[in-house]
Structures are given as structure tokens and as C-alpha cells.
Protein backbone atom coordinates (compact mmCIF):
# COMPACT_ATOMS: atom_id res chain seq x y z
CA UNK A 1 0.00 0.00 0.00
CA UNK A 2 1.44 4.07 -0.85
CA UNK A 3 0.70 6.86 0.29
CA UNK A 4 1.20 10.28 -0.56
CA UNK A 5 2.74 12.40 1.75
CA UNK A 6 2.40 16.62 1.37
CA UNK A 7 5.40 19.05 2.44
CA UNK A 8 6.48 22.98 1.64
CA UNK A 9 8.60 21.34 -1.09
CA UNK A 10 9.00 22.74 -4.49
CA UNK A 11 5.02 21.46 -6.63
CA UNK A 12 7.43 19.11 -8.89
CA UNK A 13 8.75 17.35 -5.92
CA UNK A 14 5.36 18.03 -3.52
CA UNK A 15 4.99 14.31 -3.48
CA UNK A 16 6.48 11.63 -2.65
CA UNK A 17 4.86 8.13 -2.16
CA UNK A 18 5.72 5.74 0.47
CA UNK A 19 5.50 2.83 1.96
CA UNK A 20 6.07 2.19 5.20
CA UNK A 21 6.72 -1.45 6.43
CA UNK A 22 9.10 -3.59 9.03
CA UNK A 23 12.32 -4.28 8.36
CA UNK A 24 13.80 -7.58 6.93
CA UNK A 25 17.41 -9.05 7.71
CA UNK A 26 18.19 -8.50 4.10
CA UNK A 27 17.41 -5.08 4.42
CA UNK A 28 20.27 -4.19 6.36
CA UNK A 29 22.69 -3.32 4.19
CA UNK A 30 20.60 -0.51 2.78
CA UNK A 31 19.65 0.80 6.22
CA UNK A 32 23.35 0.78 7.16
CA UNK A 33 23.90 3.04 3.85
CA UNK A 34 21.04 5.29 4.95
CA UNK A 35 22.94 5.78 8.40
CA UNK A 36 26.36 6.25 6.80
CA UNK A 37 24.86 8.41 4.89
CA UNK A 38 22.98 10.64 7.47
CA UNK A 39 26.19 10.53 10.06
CA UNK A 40 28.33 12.28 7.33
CA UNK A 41 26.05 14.54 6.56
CA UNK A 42 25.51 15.34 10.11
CA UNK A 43 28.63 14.54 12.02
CA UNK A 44 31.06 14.49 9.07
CA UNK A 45 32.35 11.19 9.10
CA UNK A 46 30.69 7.59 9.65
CA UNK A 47 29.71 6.21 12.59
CA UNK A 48 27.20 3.08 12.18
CA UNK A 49 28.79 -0.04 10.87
CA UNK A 50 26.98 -3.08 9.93
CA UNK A 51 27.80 -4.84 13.30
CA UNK A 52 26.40 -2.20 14.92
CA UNK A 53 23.31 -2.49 13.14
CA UNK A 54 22.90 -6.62 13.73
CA UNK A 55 23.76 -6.25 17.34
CA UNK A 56 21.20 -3.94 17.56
CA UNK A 57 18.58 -6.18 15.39
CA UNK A 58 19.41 -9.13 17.97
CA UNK A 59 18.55 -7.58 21.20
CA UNK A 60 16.21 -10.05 23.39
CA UNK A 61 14.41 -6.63 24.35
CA UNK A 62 14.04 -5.14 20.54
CA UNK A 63 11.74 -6.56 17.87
CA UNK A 64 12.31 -6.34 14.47
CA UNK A 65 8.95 -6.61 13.56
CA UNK A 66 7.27 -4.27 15.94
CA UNK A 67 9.86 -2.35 17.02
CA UNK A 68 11.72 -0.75 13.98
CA UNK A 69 10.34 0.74 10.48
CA UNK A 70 11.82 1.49 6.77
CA UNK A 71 10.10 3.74 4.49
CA UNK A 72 10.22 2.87 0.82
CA UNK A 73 9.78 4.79 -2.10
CA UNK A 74 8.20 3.51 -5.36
CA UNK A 75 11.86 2.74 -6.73
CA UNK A 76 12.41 0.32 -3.52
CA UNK A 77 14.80 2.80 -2.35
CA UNK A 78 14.53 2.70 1.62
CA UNK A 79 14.54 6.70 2.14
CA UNK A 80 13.93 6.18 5.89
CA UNK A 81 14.30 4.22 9.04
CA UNK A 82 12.97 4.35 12.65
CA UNK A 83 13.70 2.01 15.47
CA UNK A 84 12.19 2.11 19.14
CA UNK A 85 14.18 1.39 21.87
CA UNK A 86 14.10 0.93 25.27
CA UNK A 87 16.27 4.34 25.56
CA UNK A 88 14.40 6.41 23.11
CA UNK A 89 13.85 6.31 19.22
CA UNK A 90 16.17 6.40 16.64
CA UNK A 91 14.90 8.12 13.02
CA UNK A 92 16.70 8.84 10.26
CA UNK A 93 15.84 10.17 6.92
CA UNK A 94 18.14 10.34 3.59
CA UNK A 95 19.76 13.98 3.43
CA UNK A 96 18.54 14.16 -0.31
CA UNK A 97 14.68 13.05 0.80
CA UNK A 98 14.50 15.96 3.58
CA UNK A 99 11.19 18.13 3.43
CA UNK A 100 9.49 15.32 1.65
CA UNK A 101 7.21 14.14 4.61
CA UNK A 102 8.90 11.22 5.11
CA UNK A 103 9.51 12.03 8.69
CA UNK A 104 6.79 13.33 9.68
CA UNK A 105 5.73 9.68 8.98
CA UNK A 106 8.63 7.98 10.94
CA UNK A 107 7.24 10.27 13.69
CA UNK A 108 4.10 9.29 13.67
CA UNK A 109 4.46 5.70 14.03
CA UNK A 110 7.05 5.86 16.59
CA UNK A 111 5.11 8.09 19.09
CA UNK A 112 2.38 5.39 18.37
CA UNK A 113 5.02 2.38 19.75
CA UNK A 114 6.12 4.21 22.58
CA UNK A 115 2.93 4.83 23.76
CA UNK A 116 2.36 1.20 23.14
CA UNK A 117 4.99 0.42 25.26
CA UNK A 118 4.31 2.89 27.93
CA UNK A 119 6.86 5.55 28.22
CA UNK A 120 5.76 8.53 29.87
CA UNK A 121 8.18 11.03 27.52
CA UNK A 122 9.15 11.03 23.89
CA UNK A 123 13.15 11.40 23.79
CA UNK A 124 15.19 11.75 20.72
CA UNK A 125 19.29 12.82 20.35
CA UNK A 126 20.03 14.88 17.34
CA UNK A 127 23.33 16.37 15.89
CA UNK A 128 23.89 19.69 16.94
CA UNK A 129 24.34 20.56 13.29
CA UNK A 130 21.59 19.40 12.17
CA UNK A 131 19.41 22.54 12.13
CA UNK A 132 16.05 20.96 10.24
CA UNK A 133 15.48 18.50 13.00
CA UNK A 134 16.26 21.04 15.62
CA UNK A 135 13.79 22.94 13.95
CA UNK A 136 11.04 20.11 13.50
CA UNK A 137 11.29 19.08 17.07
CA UNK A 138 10.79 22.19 18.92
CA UNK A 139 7.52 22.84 16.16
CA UNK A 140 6.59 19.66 17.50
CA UNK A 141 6.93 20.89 21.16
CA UNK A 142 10.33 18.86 22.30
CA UNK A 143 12.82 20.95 24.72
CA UNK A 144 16.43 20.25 24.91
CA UNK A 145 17.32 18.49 27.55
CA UNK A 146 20.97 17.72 27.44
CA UNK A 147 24.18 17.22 25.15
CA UNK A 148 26.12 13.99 24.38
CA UNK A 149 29.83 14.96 23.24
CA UNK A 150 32.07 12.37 21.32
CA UNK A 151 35.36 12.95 23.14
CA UNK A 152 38.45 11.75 21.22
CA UNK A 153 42.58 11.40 21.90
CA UNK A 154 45.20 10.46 19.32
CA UNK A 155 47.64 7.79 20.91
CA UNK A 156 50.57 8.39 18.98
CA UNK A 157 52.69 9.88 21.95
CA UNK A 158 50.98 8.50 24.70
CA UNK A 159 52.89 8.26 27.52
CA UNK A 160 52.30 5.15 30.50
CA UNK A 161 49.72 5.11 32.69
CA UNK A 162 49.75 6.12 36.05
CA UNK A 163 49.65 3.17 38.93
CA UNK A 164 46.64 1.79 39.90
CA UNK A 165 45.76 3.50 44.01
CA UNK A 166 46.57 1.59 46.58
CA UNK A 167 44.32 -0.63 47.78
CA UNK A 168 42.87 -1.60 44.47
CA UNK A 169 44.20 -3.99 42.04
CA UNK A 170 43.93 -4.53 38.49
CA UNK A 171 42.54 -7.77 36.91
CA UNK A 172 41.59 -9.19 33.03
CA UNK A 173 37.54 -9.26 32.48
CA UNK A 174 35.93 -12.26 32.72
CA UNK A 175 32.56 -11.72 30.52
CA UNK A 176 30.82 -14.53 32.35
CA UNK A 177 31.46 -14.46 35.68
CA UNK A 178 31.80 -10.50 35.90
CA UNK A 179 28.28 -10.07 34.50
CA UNK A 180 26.27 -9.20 37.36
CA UNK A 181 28.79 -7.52 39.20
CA UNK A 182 29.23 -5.27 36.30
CA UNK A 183 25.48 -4.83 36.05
CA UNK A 184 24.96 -3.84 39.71
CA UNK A 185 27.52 -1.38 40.22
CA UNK A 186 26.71 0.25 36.32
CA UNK A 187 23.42 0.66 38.14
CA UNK A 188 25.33 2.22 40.91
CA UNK A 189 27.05 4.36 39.51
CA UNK A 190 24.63 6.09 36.96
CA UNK A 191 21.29 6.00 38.76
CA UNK A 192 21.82 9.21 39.39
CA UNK A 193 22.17 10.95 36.34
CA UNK A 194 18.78 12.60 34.60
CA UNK A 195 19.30 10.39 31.88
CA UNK A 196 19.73 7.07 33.27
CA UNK A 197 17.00 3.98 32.08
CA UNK A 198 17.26 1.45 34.66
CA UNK A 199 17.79 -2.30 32.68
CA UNK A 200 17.68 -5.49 33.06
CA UNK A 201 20.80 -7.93 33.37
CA UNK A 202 19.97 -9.59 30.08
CA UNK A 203 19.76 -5.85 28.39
CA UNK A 204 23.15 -5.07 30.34
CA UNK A 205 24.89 -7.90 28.71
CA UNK A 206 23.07 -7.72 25.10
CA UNK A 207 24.26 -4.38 24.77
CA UNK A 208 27.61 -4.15 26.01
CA UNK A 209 28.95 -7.68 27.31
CA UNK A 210 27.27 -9.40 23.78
CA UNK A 211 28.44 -6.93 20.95
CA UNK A 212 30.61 -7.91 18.53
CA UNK A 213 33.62 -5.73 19.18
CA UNK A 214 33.87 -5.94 23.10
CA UNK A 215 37.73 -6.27 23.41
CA UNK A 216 38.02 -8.42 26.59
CA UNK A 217 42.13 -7.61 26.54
CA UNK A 218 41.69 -4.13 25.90
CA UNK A 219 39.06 -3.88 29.25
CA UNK A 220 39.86 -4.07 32.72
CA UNK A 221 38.09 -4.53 36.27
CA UNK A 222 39.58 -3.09 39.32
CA UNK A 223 38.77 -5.50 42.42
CA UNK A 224 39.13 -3.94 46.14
CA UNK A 225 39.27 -7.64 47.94
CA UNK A 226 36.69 -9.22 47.15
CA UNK A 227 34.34 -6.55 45.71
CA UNK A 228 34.53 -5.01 41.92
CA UNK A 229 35.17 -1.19 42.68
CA UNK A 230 34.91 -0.02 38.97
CA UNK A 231 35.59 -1.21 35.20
CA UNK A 232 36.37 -0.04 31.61
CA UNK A 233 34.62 -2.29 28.88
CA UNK A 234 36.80 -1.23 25.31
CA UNK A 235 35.97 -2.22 22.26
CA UNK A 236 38.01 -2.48 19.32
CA UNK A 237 36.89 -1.17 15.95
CA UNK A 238 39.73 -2.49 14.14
CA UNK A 239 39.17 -1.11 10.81
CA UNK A 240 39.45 2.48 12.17
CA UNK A 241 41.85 1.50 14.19
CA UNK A 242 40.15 3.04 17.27
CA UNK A 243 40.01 1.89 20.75
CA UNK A 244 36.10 2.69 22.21
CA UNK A 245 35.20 3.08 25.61
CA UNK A 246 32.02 1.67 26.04
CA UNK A 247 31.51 1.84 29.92
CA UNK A 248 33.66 3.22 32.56
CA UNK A 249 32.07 2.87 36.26
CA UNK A 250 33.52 3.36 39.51
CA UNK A 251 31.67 2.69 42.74
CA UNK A 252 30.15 6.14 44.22
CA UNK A 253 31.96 5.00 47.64
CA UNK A 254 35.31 4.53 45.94
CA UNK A 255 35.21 7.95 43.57
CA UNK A 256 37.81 10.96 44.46
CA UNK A 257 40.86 8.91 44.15
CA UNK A 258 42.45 8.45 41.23
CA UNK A 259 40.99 5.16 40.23
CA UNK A 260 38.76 6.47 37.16
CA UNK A 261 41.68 8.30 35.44
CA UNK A 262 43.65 5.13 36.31
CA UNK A 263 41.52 2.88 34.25
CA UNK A 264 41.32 5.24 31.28
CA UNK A 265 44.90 5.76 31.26
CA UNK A 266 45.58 1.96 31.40
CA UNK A 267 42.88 1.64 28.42
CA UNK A 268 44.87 4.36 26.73
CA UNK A 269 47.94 2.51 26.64
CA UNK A 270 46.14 -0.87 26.03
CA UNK A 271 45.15 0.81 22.99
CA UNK A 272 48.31 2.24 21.87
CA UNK A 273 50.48 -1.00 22.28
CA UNK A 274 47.20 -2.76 20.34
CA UNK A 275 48.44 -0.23 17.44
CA UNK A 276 45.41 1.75 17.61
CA UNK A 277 45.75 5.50 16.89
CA UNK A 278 42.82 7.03 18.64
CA UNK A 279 40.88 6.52 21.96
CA UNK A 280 36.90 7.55 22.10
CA UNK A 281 34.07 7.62 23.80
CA UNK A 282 30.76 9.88 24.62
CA UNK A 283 30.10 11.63 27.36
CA UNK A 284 26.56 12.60 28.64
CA UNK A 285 26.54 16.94 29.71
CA UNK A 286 24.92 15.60 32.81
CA UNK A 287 28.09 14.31 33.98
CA UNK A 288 30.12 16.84 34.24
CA UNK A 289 32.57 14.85 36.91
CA UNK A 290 33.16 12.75 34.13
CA UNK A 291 33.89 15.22 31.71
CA UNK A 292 36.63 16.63 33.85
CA UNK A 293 38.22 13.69 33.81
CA UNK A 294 38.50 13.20 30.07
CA UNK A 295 39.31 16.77 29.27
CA UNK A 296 42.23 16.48 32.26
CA UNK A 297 43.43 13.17 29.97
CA UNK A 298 43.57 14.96 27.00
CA UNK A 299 40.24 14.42 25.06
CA UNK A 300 38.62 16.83 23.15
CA UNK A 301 35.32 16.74 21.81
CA UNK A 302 34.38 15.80 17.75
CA UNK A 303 30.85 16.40 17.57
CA UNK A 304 28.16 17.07 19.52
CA UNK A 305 24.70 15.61 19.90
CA UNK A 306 21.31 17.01 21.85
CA UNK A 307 18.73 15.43 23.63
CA UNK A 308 15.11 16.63 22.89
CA UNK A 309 12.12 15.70 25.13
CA UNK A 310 8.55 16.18 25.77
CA UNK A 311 6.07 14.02 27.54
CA UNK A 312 3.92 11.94 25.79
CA UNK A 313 0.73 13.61 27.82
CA UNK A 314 1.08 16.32 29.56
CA UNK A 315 2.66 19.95 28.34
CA UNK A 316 6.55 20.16 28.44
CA UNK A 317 7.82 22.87 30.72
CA UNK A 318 11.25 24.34 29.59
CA UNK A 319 14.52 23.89 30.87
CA UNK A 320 17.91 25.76 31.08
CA UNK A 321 19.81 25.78 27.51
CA UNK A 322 22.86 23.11 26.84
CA UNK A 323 26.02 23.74 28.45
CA UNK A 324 29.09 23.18 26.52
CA UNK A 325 31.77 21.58 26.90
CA UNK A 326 35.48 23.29 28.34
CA UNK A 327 30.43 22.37 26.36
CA UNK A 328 3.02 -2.41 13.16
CA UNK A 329 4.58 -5.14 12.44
CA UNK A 330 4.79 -4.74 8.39
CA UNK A 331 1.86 -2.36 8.18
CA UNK A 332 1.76 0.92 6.33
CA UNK A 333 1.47 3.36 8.64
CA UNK A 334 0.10 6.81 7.82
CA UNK A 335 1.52 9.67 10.64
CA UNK A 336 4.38 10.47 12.51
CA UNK A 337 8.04 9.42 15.05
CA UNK A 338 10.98 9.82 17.03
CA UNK A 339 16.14 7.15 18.35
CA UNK A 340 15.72 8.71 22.16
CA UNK A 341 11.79 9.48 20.57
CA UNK A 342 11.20 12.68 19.45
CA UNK A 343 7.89 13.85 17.65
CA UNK A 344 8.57 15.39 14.51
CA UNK A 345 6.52 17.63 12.35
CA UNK A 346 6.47 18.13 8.42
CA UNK A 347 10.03 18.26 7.67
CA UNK A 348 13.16 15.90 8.05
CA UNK A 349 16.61 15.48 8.67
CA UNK A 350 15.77 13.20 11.46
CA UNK A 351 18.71 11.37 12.64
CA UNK A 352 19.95 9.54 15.83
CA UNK A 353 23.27 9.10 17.32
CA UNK A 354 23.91 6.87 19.82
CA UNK A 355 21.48 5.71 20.64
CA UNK A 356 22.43 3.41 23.32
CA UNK A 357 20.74 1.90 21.39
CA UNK A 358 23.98 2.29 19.59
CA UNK A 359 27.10 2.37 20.54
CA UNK A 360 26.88 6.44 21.16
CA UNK A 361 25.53 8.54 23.78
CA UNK A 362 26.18 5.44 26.36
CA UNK A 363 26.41 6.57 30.28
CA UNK A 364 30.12 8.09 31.61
């Protein structure tokens, strides 16, 4: 089934029809393109990989067929992809198919599965460049909430890293056995923060103990006697030669000395004997302890996303502005969306970046 969808565009373009159905396995080389695609226009460089995208796809708490959406134009081109998470909603539409409708659409089926699955606010992260969706949400009566910066380090000089305190030691990760411990004290550590989503053990481990690129070697756990008092999980992405921090926890009791920088530093030099020639990793605004931290090691942020909100009910009241860093299952649907869910209104440029959901915007 099409549909024609109406926007401001020029009358020779004024329509474009659309269908809108779930995504099949085979599909997702051509959703990967659309995300390449929408992170260069956006961030400047990629930042999906097809990995990524399965590990997403597999997650026992994400379904394919209810949960995510492509929409496909007449030529079978997919010009558009949504996928509800437990963390939000990530949307994306081609660059060269904005102001077309098509995200409006996106945005109209996502609110739809979020209320479905009861969440009290719509959430989305956008690039900070990206102007249209900036635009489209606050139309659409989303605030921003926070920023997510990608922090980055080149390795080439990196010098050793300091010793591990006293008291603590530092030991290899064992994925199976470490799994809970990890879990509680990730819970521990982040509750806290405004945008923490509580998860289950089996979500803990799909998304950061399961994926494809978790670099046991390259990760570390730093036990007090008996207990776990914090942990770096790295990942490898080998074919940028980057080293990834994908979690870095340390127990609220145990903060204030020295043990965080000490397990970035020793991930730092993990990374540079590995031959990698950059460290990463994202960085909420909300942690600002964190932030420190990386800016005192040397990190600098490449690009900057934004959190936009509203609840799914009542009115939204405002917040204060971003602070910077040192900043239906196969069914054509006919209305609207949001990766951390964001209503949108005729217009498009919708995109998502890390998403946990992802890989970006995790907790630090």
C-alpha cells in the first residue's frame, strides 16, 4: 500500500509516495547506507557499521517486527528508518529526501510504539548541526534536555599510565562471571544521572557484554578484595583502528581517588600497544565529573549531539539551555516518530546518534 505524503517542497517534488513497512534481515545493508549516509552529513564522518546495526537487530528486548520501520519509495529505495528502543527512538531520513514528509511519517508511528509500550516522555538525540530537525522538534513541542559529546585522543605519543591506588588492584575481564557484578555497580554508579533507564541484566549484557567488538584484553576490572570497585569495557573497531570506551564505572563510595583516570589511562595505553591511533568515547553533559576527567586526559570533543524531550501527555515545561563543553509489524502506517523518541513535524533530517541503542551517547 502508498501513500502520498504533502510538504512545503518545491510542486514538482510536492509528493512523494511511500511505503512504510518492518524491516527484513536483508534489508540491512541498505539501512546501514542510509545511516552512513545521514552521520556524514551530520557529524562528518561515519559512525554506524553493519555490526552495529545486527547487534542492535538481535537484542532479546528489541523486535524487528514491531519495534523498527523502513520507508520505501516507489523505486524500492529505503529513504527512511525508525527504530524504538528501550532508551528512546532512533529516526533517520536520507539527506537528499528531507522536506518530503517522510519524517513526519517515521514520527508518527514511533510516538504510536512508545505509547504502546508505555513511556511517559518522547526522547530523541540529534546532531547539533543538524538545524532541520532542531527545527522540527521544537515545532513539535520537544525541549532540549541535554548534550552527548564524542570525546576523542590520538595515541601516537601516549605516555604510560599512572599506577593503579593503593588498595585496588587490576585484573583481566571475565565476561561470564563479571556479568552481574558489572550490572549492579553500572546501576550504581549512573542511577543518578537525569538520563539514566534502569535495565535489566539480560539488556546489560546484550548491549555491552554481547556486541561484537567488546575487546576483553583491551578492558579491565579493578577488584578492592573481594568486591569489583569499577571497570572499563573497550571495544576495538579495528578497521578504524580506534580503541572505544564503552563503559567506565567506579563505585560512588570509591570515587575521588584516582581510580577512574587510572583505568582510562591503562585503556589508553592498552590501545596504543594494540596499534590503535585514537581513543573515544561519549560523554553525557549531565556528567560533568566525568567530563573533567576526560578533558584532564587529553580528550577533546568531535561532535556534539542534543537530547530533545517532551512528555507523551502532559505539556513540556522548559529547561535551562545546553552547556558546553570546556560544552506495526509490516503495516503501512500513515503519521508520525521519534532514536531517544522525538515527535517530529512536516520536515526531516531526522537522525539519531547513539542511541544506546547504539554504541553512542552510552552513560560516563
Amino acid at each position: 500500500m502508498s501513500i502520498k505524503a504533502q510538504s512545503s517542497v518545491t510542486p514538482a517534488d510536492r509528493y512523494v509516495a511511500m511505503r512504510l513497512r518492518a524491516p527484513l534481515p536483508d534489508d540491512a545493508p541498505a539501512v546501514l547506507a542510509l545511516l552512513v549516509a545521514r552521520d556524514i552529513a551530520d557529524l562528518g564522518t561515519p559512525d554506524h557499521t553493519l555490526e552495529d546495526l545486527l547487534d542492535d537487530w538481535r537484542e532479546a528486548e528489541f523486535s524487528l517486527t514491531a519495534d523498527a520501520l523502513v520507508v520505501e519509495l516507489d523505486d524500492t529505495r529505503i529513504a527512511g528508518y525508525g527504530a524504538v528502543r528501550r532508551t528512546g527512538t532512533l529516526a533517520v531520513v536520507a539527506p537528499e529526501l528531507e522536506g518530503r514528509g517522510i519524517g513526519a511519517r517515521v514520527l508518527q508511528w514511533a510516538e504510536q510504539r512508545e505509547r504502546e509500550h508505555g513511556r511517559a516522555r518522547h526522547r530523541q538525540w540529534i546532531p547539533a548541526k543538524n538545524l532541520r530537525a532542531q527545527a522540527m522538534l521544537r515545532a513539535a513541542g520537544y525541549l532540549p534536555q541535554r548534550s552527548c559529546w564524542r570525546m576523542v585522543r590520538p595515541l601516537g605519543h601516549f605516555a604510560q599510565a599512572t599506577a593503579i591506588p593503593v588498595g585496588f588492584a587490576l585484573r583481566p575481564l571475565d565476561v561470564d562471571h563479571d556479568a552481574p557484578g558489572l550490572h549492579a555497580l553500572d546501576a550504581a554508579s549512573f542511577a543518578g544521572n537525569p538520563g539514566y533507564e534502569p535495565e535489566s541484566l539480560a539488556a546489560f549484557c546484550d548491549e555491552h557484554l554481547d556486541a561484537h567488538d567488546l575487546d576483553p584484553e583491551l578492558s579491565c576490572v579493578a577488584q578492592e578484595g573481594d568486591t569489583i570497585a569499577g571497570f572499563l569495557l573497550a571495544r576495538r573497531r579495528q578497521d578504524e583502528a580506534v580503541g572505544y570506551i564503552d563503559l567506565l564505572a567506579v563505585r560512588p563510595d570509591r570515587r575521588r581517588r584516582g581510580l577512574g583516570t587510572s583505568l582510562l589511562e591503562t585503556a589508553f595505553a592498552r590501545f596504543a600497544a594494540a596499534g590503535l591511533r585514537e581513543g573515544g568515547l561519549d560523554v553525557d553533559s549531565d556528567n560533568p565529573r566525568a567530563l573533567r576527567l576526560y578533558e584532564r586526559a587529553g580528550m577533546r570533543p568531535r561532535f556534539q549531539l542534543d537530547t530533545y524531550e517532551r512528555p507523551s501527555l502532559a505539556a513540556t515545561s522548559r529547561r535551562p539551555g545546553l552547556p558546553r563543553p570546556g560544552g506495526s509489524n509490516g503495516a503501512t502506517v500513515e503519521s508520525s516518530r521519534s532514536r531517544t523518541a522525538a515527535a517530529r513535524s512536516p520536515g526531516d533530517g531526522l537522525a539519531d546518534p547513539s542511541t544506546p541503542g547504539s554504541r553512542r551517547c552510552r552513560r560516563w
